[in-house]
C-alpha atoms as a PDB file:
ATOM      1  CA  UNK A   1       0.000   0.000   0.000  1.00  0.00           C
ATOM      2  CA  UNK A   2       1.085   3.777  -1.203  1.00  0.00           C
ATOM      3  CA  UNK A   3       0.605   6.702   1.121  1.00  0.00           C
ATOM      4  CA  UNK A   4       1.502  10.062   0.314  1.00  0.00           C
ATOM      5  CA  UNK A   5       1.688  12.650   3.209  1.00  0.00           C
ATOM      6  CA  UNK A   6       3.171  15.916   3.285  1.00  0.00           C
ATOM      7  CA  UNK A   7       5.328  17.271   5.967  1.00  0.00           C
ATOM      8  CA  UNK A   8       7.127  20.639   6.578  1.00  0.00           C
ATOM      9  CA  UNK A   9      10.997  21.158   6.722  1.00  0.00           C
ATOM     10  CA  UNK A  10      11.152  21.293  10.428  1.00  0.00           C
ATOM     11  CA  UNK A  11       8.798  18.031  10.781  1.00  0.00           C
ATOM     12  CA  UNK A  12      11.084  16.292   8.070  1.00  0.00           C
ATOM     13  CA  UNK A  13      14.386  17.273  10.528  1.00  0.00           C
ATOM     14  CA  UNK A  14      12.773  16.252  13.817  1.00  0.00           C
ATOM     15  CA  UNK A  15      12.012  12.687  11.579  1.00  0.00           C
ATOM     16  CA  UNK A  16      15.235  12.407  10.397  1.00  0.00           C
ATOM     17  CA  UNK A  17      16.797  12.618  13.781  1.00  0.00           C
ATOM     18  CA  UNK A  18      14.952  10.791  15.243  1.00  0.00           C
ATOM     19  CA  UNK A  19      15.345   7.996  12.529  1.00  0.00           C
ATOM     20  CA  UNK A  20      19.613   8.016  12.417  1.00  0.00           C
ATOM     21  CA  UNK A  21      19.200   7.369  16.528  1.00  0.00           C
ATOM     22  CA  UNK A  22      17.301   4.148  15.439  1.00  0.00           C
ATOM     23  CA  UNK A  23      19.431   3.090  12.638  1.00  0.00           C
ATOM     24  CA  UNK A  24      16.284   3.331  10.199  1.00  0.00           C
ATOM     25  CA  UNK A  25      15.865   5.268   7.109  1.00  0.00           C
ATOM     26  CA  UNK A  26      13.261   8.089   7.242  1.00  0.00           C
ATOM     27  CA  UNK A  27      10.785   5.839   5.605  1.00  0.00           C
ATOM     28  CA  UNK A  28      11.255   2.723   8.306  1.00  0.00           C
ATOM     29  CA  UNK A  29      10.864   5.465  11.065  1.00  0.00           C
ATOM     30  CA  UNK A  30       7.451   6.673   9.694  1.00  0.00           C
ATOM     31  CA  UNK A  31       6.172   3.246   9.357  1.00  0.00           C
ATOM     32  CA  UNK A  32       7.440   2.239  13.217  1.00  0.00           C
ATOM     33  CA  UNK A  33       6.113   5.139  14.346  1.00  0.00           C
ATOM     34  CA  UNK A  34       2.554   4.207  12.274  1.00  0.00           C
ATOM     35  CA  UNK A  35       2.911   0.781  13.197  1.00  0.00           C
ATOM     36  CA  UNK A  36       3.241   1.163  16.944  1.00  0.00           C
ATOM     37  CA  UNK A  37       0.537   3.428  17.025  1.00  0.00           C
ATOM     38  CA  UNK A  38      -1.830   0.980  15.802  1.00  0.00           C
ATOM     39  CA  UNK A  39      -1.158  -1.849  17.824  1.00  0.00           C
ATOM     40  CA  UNK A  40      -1.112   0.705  20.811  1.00  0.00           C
ATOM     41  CA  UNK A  41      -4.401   1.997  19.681  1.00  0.00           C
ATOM     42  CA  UNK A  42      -5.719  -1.373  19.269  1.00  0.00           C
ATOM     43  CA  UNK A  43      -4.581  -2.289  23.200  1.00  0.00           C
ATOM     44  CA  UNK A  44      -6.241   1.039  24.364  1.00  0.00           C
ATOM     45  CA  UNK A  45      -9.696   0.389  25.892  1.00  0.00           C
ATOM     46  CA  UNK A  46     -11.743   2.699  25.680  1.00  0.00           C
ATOM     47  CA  UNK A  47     -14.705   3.431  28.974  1.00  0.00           C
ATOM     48  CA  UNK A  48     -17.569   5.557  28.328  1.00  0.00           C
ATOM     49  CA  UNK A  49     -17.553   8.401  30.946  1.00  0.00           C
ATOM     50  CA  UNK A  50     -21.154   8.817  32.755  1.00  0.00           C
ATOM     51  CA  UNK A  51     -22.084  12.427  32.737  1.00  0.00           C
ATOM     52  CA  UNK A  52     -24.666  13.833  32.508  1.00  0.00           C
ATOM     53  CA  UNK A  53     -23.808  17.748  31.708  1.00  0.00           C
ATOM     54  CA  UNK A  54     -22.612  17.483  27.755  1.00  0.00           C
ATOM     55  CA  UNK A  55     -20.747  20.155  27.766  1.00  0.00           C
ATOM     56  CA  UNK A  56     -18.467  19.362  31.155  1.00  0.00           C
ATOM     57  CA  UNK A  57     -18.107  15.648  29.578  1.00  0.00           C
ATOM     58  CA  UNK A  58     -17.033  17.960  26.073  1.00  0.00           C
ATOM     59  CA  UNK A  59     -14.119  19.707  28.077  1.00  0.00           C
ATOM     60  CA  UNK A  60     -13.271  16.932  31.055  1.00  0.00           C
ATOM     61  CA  UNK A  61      -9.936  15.687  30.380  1.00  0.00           C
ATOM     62  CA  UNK A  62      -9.903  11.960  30.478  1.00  0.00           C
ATOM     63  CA  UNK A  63      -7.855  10.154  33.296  1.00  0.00           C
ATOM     64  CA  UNK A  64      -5.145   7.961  32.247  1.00  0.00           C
ATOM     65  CA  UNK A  65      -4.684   4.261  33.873  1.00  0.00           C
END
């Protein structure tokens, strides 16, 4: 699969970095980086907060386990 995403100078540096400390090329960093955030997003559960006001529940920040 082919995606195409577009990222600014400072964005590309910060990637690049970070990539050379890994020993990956840019491209292997952005797919570890899109990689791990899928199978951390797929271990995330996800609890329905009970409120009742909509619009404290819209700006409550969420607790983290």
């Amino acid at each position: 699969m082919r995606l195409t995403i577009l990222i600014d100078k400072d964005e590309e540096k910060i990637l690049n970095s970070r990539a050379k400390k890994n020993l990956l090329t840019l491209q292997e960093q952005v797919e570890d980086i899109i990689r791990r955030s899928c199978i951390n997003a797929k271990n995330k559960k996800t609890t329905e907060d009970k409120c009742d006001d909509a619009l404290v529940h819209v700006f409550s920040r969420k607790k983290k386990n």
